[in-house]
Protein backbone atom coordinates (compact mmCIF):
# COMPACT_ATOMS: atom_id res chain seq x y z
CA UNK A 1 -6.66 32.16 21.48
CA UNK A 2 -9.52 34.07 21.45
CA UNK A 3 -12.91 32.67 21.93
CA UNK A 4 -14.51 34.67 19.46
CA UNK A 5 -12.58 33.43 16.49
CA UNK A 6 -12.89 30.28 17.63
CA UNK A 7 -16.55 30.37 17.51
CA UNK A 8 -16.16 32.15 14.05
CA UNK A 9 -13.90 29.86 12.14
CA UNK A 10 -14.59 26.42 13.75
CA UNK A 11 -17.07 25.12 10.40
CA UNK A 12 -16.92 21.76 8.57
CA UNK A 13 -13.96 21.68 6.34
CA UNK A 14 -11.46 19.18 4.70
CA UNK A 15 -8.55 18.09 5.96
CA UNK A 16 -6.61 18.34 2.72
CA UNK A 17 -4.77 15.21 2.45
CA UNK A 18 -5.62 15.59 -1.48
CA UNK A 19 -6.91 17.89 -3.66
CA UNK A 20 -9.69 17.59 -4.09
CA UNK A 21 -11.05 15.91 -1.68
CA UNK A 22 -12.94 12.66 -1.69
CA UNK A 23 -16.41 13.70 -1.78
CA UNK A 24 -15.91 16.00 -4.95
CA UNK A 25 -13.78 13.61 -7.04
CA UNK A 26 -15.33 13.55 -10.32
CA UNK A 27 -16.71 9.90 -10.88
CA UNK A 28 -17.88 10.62 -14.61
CA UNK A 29 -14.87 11.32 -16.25
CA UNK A 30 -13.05 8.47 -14.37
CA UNK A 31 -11.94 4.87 -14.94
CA UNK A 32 -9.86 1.77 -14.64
CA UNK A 33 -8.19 2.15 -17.50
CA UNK A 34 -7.76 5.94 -17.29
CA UNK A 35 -6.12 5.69 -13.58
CA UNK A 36 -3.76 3.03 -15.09
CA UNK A 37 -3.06 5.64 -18.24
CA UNK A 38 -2.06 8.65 -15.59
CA UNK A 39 -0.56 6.44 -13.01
CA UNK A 40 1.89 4.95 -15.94
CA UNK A 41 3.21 7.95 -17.37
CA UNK A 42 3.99 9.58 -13.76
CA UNK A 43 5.78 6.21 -13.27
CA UNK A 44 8.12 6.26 -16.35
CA UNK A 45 8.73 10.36 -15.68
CA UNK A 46 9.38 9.77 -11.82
CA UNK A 47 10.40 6.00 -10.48
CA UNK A 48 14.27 6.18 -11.46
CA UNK A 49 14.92 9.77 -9.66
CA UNK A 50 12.88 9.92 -6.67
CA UNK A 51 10.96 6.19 -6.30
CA UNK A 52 7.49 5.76 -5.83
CA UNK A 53 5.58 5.60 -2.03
CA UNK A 54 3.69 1.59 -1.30
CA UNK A 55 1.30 2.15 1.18
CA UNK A 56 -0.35 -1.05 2.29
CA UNK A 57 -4.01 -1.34 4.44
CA UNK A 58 -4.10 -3.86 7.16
CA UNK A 59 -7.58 -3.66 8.28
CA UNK A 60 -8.20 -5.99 10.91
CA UNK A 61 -8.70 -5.09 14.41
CA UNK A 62 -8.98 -7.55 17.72
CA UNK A 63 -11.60 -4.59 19.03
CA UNK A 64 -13.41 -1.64 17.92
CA UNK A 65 -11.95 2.14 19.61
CA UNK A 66 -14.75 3.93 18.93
CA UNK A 67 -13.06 7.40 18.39
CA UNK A 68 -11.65 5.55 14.87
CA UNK A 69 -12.27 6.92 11.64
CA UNK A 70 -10.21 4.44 9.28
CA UNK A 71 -11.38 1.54 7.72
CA UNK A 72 -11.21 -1.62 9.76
CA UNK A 73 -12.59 -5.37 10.26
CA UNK A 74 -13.00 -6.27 13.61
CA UNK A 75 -12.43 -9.83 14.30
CA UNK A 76 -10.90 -11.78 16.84
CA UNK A 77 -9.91 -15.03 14.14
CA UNK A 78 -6.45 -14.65 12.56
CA UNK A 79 -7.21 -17.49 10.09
CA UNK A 80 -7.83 -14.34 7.96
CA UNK A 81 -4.52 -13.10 7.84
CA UNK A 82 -3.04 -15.70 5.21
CA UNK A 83 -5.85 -15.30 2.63
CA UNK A 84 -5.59 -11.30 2.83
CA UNK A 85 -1.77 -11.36 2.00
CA UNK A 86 -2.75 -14.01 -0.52
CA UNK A 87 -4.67 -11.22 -2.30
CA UNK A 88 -2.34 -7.95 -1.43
CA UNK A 89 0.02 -9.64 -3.49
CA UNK A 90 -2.25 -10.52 -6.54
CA UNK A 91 -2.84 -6.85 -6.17
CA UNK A 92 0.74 -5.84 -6.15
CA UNK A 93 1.68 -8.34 -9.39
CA UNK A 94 -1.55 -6.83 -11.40
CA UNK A 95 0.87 -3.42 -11.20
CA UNK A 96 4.23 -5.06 -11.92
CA UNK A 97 2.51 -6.77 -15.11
CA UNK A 98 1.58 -2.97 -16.49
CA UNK A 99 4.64 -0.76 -15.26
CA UNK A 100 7.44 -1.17 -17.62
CA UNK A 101 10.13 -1.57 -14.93
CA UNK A 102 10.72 -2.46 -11.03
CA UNK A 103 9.62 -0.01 -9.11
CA UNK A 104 12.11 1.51 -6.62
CA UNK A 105 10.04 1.61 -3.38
CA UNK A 106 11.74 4.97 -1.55
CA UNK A 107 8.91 5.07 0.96
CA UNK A 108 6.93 1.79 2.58
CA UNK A 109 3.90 2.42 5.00
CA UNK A 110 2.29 -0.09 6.87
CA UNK A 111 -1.12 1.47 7.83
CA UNK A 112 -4.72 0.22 9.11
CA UNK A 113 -6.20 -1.30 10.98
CA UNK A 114 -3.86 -2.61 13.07
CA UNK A 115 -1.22 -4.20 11.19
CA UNK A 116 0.36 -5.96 13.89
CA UNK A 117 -2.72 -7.82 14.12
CA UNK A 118 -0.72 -9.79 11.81
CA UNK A 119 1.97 -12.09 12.91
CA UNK A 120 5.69 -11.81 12.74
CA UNK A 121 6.14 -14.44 9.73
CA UNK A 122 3.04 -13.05 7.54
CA UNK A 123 4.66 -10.24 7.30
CA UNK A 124 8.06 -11.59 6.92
CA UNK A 125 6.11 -13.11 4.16
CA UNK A 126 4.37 -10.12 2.62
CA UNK A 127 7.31 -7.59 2.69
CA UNK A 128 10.48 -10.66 1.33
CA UNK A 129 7.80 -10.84 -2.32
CA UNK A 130 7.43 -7.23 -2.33
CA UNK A 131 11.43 -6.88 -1.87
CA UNK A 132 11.89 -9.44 -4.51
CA UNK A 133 10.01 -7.38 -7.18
CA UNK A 134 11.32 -4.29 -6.26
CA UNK A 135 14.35 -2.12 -6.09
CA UNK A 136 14.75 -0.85 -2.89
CA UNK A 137 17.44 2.61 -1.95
CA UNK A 138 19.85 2.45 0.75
CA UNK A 139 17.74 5.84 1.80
CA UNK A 140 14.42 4.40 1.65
CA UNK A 141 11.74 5.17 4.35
CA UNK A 142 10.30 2.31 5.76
CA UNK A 143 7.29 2.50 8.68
CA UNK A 144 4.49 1.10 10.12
CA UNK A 145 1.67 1.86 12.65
CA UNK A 146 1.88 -0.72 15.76
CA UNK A 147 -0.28 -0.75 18.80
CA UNK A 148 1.37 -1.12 22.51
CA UNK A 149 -0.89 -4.03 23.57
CA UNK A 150 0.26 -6.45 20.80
CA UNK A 151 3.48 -5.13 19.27
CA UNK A 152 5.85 -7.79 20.21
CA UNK A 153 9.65 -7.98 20.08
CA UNK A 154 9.52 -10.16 17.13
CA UNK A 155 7.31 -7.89 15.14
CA UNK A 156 9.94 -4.98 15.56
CA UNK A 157 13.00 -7.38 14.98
CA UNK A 158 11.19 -8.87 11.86
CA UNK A 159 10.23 -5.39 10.52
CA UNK A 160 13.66 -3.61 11.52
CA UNK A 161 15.92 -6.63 9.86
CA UNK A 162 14.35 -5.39 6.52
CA UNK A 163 14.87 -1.81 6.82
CA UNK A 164 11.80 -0.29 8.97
CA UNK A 165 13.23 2.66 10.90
CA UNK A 166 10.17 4.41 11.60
CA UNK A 167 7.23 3.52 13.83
CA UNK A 168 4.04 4.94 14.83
CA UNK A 169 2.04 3.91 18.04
CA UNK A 170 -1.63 4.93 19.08
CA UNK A 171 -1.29 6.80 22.40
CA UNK A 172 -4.49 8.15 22.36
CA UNK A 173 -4.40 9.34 26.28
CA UNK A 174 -3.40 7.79 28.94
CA UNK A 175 -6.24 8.60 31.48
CA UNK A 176 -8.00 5.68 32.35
CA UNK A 177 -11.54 7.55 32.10
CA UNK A 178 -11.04 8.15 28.40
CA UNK A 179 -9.82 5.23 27.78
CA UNK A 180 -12.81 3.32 28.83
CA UNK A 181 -14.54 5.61 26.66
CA UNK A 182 -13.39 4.89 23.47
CA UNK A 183 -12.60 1.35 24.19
CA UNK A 184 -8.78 1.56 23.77
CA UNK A 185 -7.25 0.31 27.24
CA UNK A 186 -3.57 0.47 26.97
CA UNK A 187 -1.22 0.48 30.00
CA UNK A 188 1.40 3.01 30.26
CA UNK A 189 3.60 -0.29 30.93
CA UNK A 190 3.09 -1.29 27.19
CA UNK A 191 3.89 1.97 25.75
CA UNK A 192 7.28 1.86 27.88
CA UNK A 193 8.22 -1.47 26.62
CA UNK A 194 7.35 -0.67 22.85
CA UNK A 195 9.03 2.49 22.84
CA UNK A 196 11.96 1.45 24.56
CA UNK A 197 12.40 -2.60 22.42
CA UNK A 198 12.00 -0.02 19.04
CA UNK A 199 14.79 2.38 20.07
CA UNK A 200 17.02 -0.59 21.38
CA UNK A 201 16.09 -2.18 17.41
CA UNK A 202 17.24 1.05 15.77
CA UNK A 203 14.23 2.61 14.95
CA UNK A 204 15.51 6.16 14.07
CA UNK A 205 11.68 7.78 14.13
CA UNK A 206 9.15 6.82 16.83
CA UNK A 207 5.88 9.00 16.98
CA UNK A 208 3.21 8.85 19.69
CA UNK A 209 -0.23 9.67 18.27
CA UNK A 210 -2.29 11.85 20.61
CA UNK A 211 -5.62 12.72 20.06
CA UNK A 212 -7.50 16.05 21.94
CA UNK A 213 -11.07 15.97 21.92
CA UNK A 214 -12.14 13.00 22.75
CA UNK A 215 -15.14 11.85 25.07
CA UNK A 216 -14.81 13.16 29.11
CA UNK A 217 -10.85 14.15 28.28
CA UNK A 218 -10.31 16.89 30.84
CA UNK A 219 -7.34 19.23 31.12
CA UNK A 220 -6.34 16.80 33.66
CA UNK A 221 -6.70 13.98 31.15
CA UNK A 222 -4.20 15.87 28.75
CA UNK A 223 -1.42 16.82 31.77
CA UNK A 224 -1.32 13.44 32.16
CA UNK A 225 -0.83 12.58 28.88
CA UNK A 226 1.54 14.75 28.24
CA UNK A 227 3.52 14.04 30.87
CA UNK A 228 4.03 10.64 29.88
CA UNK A 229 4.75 11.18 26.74
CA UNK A 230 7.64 13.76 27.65
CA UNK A 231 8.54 11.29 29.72
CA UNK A 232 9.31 8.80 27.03
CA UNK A 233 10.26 11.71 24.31
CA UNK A 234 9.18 10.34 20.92
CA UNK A 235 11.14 12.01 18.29
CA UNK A 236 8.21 12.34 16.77
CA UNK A 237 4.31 13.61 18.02
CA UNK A 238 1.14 13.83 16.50
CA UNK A 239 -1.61 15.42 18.15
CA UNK A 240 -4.66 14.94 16.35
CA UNK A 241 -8.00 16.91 16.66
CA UNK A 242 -10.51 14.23 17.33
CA UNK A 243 -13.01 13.98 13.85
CA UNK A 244 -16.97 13.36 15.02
CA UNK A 245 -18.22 11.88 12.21
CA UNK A 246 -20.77 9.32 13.21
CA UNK A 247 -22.65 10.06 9.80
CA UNK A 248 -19.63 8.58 8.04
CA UNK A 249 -18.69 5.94 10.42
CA UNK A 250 -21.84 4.84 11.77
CA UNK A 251 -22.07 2.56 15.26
CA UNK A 252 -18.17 3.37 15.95
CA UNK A 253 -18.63 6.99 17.27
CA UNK A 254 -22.08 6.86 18.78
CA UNK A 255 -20.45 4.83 22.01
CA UNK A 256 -20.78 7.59 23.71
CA UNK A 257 -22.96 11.20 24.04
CA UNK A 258 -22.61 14.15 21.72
CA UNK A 259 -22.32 15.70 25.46
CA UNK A 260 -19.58 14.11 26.14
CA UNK A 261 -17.19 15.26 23.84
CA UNK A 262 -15.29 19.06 24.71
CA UNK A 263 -16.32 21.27 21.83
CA UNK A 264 -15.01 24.70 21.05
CA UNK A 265 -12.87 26.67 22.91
CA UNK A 266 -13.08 23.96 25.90
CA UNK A 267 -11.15 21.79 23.08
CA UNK A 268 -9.01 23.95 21.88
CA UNK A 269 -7.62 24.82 25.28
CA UNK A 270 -6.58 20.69 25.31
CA UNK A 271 -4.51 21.54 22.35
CA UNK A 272 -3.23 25.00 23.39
CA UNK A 273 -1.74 23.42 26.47
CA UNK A 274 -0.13 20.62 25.00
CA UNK A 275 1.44 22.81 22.47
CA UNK A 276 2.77 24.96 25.49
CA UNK A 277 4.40 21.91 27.30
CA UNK A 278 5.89 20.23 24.04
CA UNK A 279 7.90 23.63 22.95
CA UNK A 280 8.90 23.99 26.15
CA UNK A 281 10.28 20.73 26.01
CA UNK A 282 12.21 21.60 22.88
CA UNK A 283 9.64 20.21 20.21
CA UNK A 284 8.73 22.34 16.91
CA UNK A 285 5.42 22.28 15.63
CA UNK A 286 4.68 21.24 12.04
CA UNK A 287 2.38 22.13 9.62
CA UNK A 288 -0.75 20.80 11.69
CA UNK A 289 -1.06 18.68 14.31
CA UNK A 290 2.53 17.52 14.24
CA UNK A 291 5.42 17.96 16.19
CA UNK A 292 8.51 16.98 15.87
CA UNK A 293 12.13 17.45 17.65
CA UNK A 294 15.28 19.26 16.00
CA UNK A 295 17.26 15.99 14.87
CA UNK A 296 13.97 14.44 13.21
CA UNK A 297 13.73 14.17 9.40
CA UNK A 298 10.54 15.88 9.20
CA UNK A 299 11.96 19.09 10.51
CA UNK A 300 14.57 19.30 8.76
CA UNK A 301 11.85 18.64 5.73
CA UNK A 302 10.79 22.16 6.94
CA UNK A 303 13.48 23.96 6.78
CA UNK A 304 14.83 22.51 3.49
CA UNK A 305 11.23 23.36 1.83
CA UNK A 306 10.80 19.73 1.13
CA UNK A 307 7.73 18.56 2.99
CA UNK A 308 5.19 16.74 1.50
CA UNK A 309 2.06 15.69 2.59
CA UNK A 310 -0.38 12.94 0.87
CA UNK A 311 -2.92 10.53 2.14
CA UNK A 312 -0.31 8.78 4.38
CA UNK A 313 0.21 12.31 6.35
CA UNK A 314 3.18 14.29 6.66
CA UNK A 315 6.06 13.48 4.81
CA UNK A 316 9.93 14.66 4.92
CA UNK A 317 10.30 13.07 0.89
CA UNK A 318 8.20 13.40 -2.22
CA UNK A 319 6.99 11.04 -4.61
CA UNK A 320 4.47 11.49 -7.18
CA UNK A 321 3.73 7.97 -7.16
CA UNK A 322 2.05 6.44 -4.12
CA UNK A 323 -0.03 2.89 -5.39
CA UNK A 324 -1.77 1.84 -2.43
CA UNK A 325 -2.72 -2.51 -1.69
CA UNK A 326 -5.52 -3.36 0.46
CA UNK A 327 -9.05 -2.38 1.36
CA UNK A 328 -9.83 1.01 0.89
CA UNK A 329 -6.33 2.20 0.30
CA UNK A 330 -5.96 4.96 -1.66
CA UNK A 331 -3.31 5.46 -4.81
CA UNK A 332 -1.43 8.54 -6.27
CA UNK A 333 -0.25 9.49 -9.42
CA UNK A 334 0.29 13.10 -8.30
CA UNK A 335 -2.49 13.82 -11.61
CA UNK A 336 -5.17 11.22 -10.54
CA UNK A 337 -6.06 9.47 -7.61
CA UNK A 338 -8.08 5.87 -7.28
CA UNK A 339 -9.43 4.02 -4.25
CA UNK A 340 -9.77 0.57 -3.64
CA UNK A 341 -12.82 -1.56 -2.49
CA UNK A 342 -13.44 -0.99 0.80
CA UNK A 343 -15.58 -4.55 1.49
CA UNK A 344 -13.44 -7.11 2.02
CA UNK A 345 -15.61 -9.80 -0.29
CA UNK A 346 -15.92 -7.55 -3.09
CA UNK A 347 -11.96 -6.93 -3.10
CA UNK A 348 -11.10 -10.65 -3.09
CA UNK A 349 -14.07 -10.90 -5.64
CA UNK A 350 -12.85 -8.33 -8.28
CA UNK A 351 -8.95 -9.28 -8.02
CA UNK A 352 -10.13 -12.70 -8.84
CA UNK A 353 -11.84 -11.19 -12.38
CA UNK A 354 -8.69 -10.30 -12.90
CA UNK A 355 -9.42 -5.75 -12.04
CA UNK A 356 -7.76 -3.83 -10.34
CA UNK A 357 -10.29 -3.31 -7.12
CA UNK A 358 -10.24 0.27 -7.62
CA UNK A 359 -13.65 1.56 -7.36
CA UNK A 360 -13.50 5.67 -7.82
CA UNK A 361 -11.47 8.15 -8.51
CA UNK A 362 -10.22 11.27 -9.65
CA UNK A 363 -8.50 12.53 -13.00
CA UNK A 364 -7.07 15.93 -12.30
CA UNK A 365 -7.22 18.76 -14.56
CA UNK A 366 -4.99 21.97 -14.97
CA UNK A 367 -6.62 23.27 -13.15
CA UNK A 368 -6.86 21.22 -10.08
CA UNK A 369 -3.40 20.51 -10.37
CA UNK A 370 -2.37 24.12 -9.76
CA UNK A 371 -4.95 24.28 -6.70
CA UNK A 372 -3.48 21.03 -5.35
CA UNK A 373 0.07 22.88 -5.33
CA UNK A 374 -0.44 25.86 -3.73
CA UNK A 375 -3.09 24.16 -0.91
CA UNK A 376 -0.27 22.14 -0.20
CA UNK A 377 2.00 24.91 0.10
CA UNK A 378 -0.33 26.31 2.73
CA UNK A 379 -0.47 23.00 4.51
CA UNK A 380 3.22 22.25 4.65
CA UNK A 381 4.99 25.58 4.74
CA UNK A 382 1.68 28.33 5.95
CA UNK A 383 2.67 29.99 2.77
CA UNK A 384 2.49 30.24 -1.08
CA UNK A 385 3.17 32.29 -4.02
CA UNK A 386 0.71 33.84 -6.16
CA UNK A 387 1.68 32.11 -9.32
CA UNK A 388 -0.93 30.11 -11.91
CA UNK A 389 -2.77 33.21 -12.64
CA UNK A 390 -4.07 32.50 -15.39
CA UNK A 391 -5.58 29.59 -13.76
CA UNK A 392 -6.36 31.13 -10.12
CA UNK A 393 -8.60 34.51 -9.95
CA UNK A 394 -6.07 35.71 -6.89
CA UNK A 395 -8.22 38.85 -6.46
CA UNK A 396 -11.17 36.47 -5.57
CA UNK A 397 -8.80 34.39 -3.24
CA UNK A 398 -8.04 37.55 -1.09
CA UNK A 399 -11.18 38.81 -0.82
CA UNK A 400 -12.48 35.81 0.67
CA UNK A 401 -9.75 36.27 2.93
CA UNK A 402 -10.11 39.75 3.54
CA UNK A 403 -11.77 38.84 7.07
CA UNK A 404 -8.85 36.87 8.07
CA UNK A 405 -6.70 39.37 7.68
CA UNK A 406 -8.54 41.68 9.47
CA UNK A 407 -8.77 39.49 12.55
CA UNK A 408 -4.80 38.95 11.86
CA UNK A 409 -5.11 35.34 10.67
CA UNK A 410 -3.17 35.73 7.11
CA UNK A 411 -1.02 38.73 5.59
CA UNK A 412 -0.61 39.89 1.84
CA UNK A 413 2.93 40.69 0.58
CA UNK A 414 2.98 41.23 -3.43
CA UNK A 415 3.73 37.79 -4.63
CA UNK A 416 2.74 36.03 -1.43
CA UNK A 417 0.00 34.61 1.17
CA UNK A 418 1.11 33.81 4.39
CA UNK A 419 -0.78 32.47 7.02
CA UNK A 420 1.03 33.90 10.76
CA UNK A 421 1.31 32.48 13.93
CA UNK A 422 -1.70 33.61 15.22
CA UNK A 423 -3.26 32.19 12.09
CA UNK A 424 -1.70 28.45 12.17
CA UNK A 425 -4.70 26.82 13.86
CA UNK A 426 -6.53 27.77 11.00
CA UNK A 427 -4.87 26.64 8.31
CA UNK A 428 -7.81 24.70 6.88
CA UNK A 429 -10.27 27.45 7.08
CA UNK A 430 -7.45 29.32 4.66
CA UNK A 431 -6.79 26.51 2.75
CA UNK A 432 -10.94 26.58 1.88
CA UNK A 433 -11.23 29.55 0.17
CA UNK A 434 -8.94 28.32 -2.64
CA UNK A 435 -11.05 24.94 -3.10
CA UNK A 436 -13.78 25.87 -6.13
CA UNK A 437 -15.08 22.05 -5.43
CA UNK A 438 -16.39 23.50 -2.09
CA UNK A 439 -17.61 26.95 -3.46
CA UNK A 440 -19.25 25.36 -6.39
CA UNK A 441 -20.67 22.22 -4.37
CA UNK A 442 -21.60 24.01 -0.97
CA UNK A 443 -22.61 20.85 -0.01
CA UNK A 444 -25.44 21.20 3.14
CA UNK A 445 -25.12 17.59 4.48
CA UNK A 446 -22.68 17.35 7.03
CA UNK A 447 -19.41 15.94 4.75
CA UNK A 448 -16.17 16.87 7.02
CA UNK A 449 -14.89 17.26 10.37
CA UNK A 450 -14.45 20.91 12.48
CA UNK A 451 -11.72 22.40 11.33
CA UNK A 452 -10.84 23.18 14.93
């Protein structure tokens, strides 16, 4: 890639898990009451055909990595674990009391956190109520996020004897250097075992999450890594750009020196390698960051045009509904979003009054909702139609793209924007000049990651 266009296109941007994003929802026009509203009549249109998405929030952690971004509790004292579930399914029965039937739970996500902080029989606990107030398909798409060091055997049995055939496990990298770093030792030994107990269990899916970026990761640090991780050939790969956010996330990213971390093209060449090995090794790259082999779901999302992607990541189904438990969890009613608490205290504290602990949100207009389609589009499929255009001033859209087309980025056909293969790591930076939250905003704090 050339280093030019790196240095021109690598600004702050979103990431586009939802439209919009976060930091623009509109907070005045939002409430309790009006999330419920949204989220019920997407329920009654939606739940009997394609099921709604449960994501749950496990937010403990033993230890803090500090290249995290998510929302976590670190604590070493597991005596929390019974009074969280405790409250994750007050939470759960405050939505069965307003839907007006079971809701048929076609995709299940585990995320945190680390939810196998939690023990084998809490969450035998937490998932038998959920399955008892619940429909769930013989297709249903079950996962979780585990981490090497304490995923046990008896977490995978428990987890695959309900249905869980898809797993994701924190790689990070494997070079010991890095690793002290970011305060994430892991053993190659553990990723072996974990890998191996989860295909032995029937786990159709396991992904390895990768991150490139990171503090003192070398190119040697990332032919190791990938290596290893051919070695073990996930079905699935995710190989994320690391997000420097310290201004968000406070003490966890500032364990190390803003000199330490590759920038630029010195990053990008981390990712432009591993890219290299993994299609070589017969992997397909997906939308971004992703990678996935032939027989995988998610591929064959791709080529049957029906990837989705929400606050949970990349998905091979689609549901409008995704009603998120826990700690800063975030829900989806395709036209509003809501997000929980994110201090533990004031979570318990409002489910006791009786609320549901969301705290802001989003109500999305006409507007938005045609935006939210075709950004979607871009970040799925690296191409949409120019429809809405009554609600979308296309003209305006491709001159703010005219200098990515020049530099060969995007191409115009008469219905159509397509971003090409040279184009792909940009995707973001093309996915911004639809947003009119950013234009209108142009916020000049620091808000988002690079978007390279």
């Amino acid at each position: 890639m050339a280093e030019d266009l790196i240095k021109k296109y690598n600004v702050q941007g979103p990431r586009y898990t939802s439209y919009p994003t976060v930091p623009f929802w509109d907070m005045d026009h939002f409430s309790r009451e009006g999330w419920k509203d949204r989220l019920k009549k997407t329920f009654e249109l939606t739940n009997s055909d394609e099921g709604i998405s449960l994501y749950i929030h496990m937010p403990f952690c033993e230890s803090l990595c500090t290249f995290c971004g998510c929302h976590k509790r670190i604590t070493k004292n597991h005596s929390v674990e019974d009074k969280y579930i405790k409250y994750l399914l007050k939470e759960w029965q405050m939505y069965l009391d307003f839907l007006p039937e079971k809701p048929v739970i076609q995709e299940f996500h585990f995320g945190g956190g680390t939810p196998t902080f939690f023990a084998p029989k809490n969450l035998k606990k937490l998932v038998s109520k959920i399955i008892e107030t619940a429909t769930v398909p013989t297709n249903a798409k079950w996962s979780l996020e585990g981490h090497p060091n304490n995923t046990t055997l008896e977490h995978l049995q428990v987890l695959a004897d309900f249905g869980f055939s898809r797993i994701s496990f924190g790689i990070q990298d494997y070079d010991p250097i890095v690793q002290k770093a970011i305060n994430r030792i892991q053993p190659l030994e553990n990723v072996v075992r974990v890998t191996e107990e989860s295909r032995k269990l029937g786990f159709k899916s396991i992904c390895h999450d990768l991150v490139y970026g990171l503090p003192f990761q070398k190119m040697s640090s990332i032919i190791l890594t990938i290596e290893n991780t051919l070695n073990l050939r996930p079905d699935r790969i995710a190989l994320y750009s690391y997000a420097h956010v310290p201004w968000i996330k406070g003490n966890g990213q500032r364990g190390f020196k803003e000199e330490d971390i590759p920038r630029d093209n010195e990053k990008r060449a981390l990712y432009e390698y591993a890219k290299e090995q993994l299609l070589a090794a017969g992997y397909l790259e997906i939308g971004i960051d992703h990678f996935s082999l032939p027989h995988d779901e998610l591929y064959k999302a791709v080529v049957n045009g029906k990837m989705h992607r929400n606050f949970m990541g990349y998905s091979d189904s689609k549901t409008d509904v995704m009603i998120g438990l826990g700690v800063s969890s975030i829900s989806d009613s395709w036209t509003a979003f809501a997000q929980n608490e994110k201090k533990i205290d004031k979570y318990y504290q409002l489910i006791d009054e009786g609320k549901i602990p969301v705290v802001k949100g989003h109500l999305l207009t006409e507007n938005d909702l045609a935006i939210r389609k075709h950004i979607l589009n871009l970040m799925c499929f690296l191409e949409t139609e120019k429809t809405d255009g009554h609600l979308i001033d296309w003209k305006q859209v491709e001159t703010d793209l005219e200098e990515m087309e020049k530099d060969g980025l995007v191409c115009f056909e008469k219905n159509k924007i397509t971003i090409t293969q040279k184009g792909s790591p940009f995707i973001r930076n093309v996915a911004m000049t639809m947003d009119e939250y950013l234009h209108k905003m142009n916020p000049e704090v620091k808000i988002f990651s690079q978007t390279i």
